[in-house]
C-alpha atoms as a PDB file:
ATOM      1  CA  UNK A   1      43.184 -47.855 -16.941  1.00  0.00           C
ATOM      2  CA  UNK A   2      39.855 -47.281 -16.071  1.00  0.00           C
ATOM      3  CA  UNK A   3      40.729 -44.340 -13.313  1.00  0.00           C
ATOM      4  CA  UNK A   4      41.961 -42.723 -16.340  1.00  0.00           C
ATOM      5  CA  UNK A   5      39.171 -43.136 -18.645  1.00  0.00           C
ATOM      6  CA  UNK A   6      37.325 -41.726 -16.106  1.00  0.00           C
ATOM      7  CA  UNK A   7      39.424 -38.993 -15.178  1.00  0.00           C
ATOM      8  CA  UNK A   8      39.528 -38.398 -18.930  1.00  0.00           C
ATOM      9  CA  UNK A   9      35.838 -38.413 -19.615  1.00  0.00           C
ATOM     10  CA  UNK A  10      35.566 -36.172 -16.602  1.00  0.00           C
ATOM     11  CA  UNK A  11      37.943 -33.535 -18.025  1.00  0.00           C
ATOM     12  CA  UNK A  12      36.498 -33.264 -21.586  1.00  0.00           C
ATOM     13  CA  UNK A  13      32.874 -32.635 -19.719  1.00  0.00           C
ATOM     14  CA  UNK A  14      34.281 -29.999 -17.768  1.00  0.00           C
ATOM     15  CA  UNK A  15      36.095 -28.408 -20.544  1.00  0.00           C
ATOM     16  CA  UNK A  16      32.629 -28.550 -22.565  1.00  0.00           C
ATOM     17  CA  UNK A  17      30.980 -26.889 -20.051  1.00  0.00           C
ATOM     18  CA  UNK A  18      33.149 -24.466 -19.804  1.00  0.00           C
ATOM     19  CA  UNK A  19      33.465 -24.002 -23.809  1.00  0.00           C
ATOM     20  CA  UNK A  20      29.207 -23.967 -23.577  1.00  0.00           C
ATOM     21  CA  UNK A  21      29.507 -20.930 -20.415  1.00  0.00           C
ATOM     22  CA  UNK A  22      31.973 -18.792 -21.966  1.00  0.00           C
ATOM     23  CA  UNK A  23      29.987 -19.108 -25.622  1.00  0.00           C
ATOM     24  CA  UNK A  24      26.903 -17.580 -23.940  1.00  0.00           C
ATOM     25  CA  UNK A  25      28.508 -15.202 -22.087  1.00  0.00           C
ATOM     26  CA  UNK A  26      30.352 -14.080 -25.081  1.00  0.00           C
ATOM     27  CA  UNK A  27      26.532 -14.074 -26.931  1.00  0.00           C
ATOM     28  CA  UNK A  28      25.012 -12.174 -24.001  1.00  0.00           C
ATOM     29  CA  UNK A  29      27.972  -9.442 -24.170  1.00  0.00           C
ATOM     30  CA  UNK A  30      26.951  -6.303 -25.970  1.00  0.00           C
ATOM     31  CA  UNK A  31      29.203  -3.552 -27.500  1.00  0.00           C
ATOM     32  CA  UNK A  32      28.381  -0.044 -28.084  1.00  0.00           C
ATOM     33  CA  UNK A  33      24.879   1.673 -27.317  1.00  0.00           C
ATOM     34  CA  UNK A  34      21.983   0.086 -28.195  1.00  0.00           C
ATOM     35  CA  UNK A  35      19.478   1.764 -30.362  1.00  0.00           C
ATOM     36  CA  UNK A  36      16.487   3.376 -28.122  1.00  0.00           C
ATOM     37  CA  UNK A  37      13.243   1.411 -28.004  1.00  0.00           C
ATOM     38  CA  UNK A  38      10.525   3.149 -30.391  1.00  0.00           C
ATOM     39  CA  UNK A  39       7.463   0.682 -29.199  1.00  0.00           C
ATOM     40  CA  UNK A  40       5.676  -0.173 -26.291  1.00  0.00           C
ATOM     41  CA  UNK A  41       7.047  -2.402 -23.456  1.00  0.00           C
ATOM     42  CA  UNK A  42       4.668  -4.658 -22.004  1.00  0.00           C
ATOM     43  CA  UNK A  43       4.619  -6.796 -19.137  1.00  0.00           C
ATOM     44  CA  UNK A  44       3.577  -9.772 -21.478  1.00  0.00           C
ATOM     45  CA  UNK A  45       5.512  -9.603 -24.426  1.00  0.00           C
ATOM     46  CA  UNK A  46       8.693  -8.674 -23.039  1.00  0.00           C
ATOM     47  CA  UNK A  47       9.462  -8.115 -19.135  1.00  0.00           C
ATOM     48  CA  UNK A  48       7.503 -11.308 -17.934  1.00  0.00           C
ATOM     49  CA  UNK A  49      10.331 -13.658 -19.905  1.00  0.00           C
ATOM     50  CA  UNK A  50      12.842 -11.071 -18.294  1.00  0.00           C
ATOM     51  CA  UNK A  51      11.286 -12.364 -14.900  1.00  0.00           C
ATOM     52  CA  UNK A  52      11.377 -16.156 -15.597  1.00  0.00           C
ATOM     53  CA  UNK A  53      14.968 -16.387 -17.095  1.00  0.00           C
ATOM     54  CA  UNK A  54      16.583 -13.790 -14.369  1.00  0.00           C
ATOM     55  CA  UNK A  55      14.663 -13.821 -11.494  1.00  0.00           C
ATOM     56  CA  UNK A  56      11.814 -16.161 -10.942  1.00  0.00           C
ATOM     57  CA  UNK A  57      14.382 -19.302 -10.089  1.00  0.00           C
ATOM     58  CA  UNK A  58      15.220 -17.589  -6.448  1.00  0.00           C
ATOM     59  CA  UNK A  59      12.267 -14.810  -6.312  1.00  0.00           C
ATOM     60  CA  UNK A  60       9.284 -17.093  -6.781  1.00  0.00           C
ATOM     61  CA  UNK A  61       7.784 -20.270  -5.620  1.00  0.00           C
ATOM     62  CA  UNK A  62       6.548 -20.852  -2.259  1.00  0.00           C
ATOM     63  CA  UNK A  63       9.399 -19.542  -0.695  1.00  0.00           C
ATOM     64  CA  UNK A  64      10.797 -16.622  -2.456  1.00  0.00           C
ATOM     65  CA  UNK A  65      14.338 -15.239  -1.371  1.00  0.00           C
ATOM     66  CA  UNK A  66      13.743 -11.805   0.861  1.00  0.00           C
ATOM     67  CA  UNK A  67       9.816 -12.364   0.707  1.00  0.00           C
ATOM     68  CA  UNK A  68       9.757 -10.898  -2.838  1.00  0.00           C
ATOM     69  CA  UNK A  69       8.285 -12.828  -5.446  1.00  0.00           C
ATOM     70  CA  UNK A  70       8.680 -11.627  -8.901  1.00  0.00           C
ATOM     71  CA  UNK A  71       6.548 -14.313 -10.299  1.00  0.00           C
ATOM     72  CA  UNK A  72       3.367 -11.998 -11.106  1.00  0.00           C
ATOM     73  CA  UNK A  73       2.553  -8.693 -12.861  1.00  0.00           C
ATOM     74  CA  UNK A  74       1.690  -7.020  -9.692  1.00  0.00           C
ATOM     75  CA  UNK A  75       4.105  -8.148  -7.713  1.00  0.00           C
ATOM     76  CA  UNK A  76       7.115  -7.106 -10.560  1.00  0.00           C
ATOM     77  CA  UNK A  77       5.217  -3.860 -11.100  1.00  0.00           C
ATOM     78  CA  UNK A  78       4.662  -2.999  -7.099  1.00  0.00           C
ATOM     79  CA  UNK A  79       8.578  -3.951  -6.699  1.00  0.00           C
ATOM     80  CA  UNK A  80       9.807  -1.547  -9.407  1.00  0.00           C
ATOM     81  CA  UNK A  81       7.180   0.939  -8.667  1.00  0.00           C
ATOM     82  CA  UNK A  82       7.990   1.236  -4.766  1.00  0.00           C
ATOM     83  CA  UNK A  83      11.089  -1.036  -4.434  1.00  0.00           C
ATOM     84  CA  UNK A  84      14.477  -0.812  -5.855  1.00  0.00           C
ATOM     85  CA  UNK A  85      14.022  -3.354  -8.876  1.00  0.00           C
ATOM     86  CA  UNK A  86      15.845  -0.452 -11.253  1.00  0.00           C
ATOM     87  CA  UNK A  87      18.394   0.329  -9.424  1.00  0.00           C
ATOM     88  CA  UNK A  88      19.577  -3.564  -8.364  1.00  0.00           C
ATOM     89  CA  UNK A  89      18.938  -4.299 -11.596  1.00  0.00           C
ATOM     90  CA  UNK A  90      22.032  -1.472 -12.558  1.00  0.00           C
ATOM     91  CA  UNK A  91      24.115  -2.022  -9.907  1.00  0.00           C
ATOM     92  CA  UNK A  92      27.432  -2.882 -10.328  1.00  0.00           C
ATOM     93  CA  UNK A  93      28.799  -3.625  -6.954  1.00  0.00           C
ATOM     94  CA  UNK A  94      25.288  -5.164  -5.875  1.00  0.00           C
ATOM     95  CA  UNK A  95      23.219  -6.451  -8.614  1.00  0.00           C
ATOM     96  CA  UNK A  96      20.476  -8.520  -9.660  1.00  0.00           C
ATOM     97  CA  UNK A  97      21.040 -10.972 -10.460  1.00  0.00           C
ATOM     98  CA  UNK A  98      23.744 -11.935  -8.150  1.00  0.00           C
ATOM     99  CA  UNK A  99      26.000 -13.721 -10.550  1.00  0.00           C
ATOM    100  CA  UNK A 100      26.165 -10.383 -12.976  1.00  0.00           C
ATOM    101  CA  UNK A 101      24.343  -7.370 -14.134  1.00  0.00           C
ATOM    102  CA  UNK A 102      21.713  -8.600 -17.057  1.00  0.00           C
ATOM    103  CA  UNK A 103      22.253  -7.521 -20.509  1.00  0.00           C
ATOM    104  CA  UNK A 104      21.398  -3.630 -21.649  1.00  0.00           C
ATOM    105  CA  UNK A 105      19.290  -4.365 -23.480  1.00  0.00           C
ATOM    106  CA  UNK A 106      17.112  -5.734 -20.470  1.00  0.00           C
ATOM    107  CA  UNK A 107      17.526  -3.295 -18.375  1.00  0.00           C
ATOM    108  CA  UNK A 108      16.593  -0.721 -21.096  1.00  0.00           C
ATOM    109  CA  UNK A 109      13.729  -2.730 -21.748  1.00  0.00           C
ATOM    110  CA  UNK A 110      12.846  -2.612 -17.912  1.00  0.00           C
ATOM    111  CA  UNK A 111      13.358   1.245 -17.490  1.00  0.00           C
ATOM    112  CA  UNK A 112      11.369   1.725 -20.946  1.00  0.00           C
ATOM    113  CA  UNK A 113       8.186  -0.395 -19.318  1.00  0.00           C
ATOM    114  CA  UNK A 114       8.475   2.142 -16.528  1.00  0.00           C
ATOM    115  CA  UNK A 115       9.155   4.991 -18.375  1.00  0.00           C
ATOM    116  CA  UNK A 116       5.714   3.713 -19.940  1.00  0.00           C
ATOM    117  CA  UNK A 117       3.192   3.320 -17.263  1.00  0.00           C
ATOM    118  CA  UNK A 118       3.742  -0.656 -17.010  1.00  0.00           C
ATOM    119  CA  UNK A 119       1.659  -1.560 -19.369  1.00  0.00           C
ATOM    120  CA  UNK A 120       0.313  -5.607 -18.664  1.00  0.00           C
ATOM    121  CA  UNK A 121      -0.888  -6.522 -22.367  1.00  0.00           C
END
C-alpha cells in the first residue's frame, strides 16, 4: 500500500512537470514574423535579462564554461562584437543555448542591439 502511494505521488509529480515544461514551451513558441523593432536596444533594458535567463547559469560565475563569461556588458558586447554570439545564437544544428535556439524575438532583439552600436543605458 504504501509502495503504491508512493509510486502514485511520484507519477502525478512527473506528469505535472511535464504539463508545467510543455506549457512554457508552448508560451515561448512564436508563429509568423514578428513585427521589426522601431526603438533602441540597450544592454540594460533588454539584452542583460537575455544574458541572465539564457546564458549566465553556465557562462558566468567563477568558472564559466569555454572561459567565456557573459555575465558583464563588456564581456557580452566583446563576444558578439569579435566572437560568434550571433551566429550560435541562430544556429540550428549548434546553438546557444544547448537545449534549443531562444525565441525570435531574442535573437532579433540581439541582432537589433548590434545593428545599433550596443548601446549600455
Amino acid at each position: 500500500m504504501k509502495k503504491s502511494l508512493i509510486l502514485n505521488i511520484s507519477i502525478l509529480t512527473i506528469l505535472f512537470t511535464l504539463q508545467s515544461c510543455s506549457k512554457a514551451i508552448i508560451e515561448e513558441e512564436e508563429t509568423g514574423t514578428n513585427p521589426p523593432i522601431d526603438r533602441e536596444v540597450t544592454y540594460n533594458q533588454d539584452i542583460q535579462n537575455i544574458m541572465f535567463n539564457n546564458c549566465i547559469t553556465c557562462h558566468g560565475g567563477p568558472a564559466p564554461s569555454q572561459g567565456l563569461d557573459l555575465s558583464t556588458y563588456e564581456n557580452v558586447r566583446f563576444s558578439t562584437e569579435n566572437g560568434n554570439m550571433i551566429d550560435r545564437i541562430n544556429d540550428l544544428s549548434n546553438p546557444m543555448p544547448p537545449d534549443g535556439l531562444m525565441s525570435q524575438s531574442k535573437r532579433d532583439l540581439m541582432q537589433k542591439w548590434k545593428d545599433d552600436g550596443y548601446i549600455k543605458e
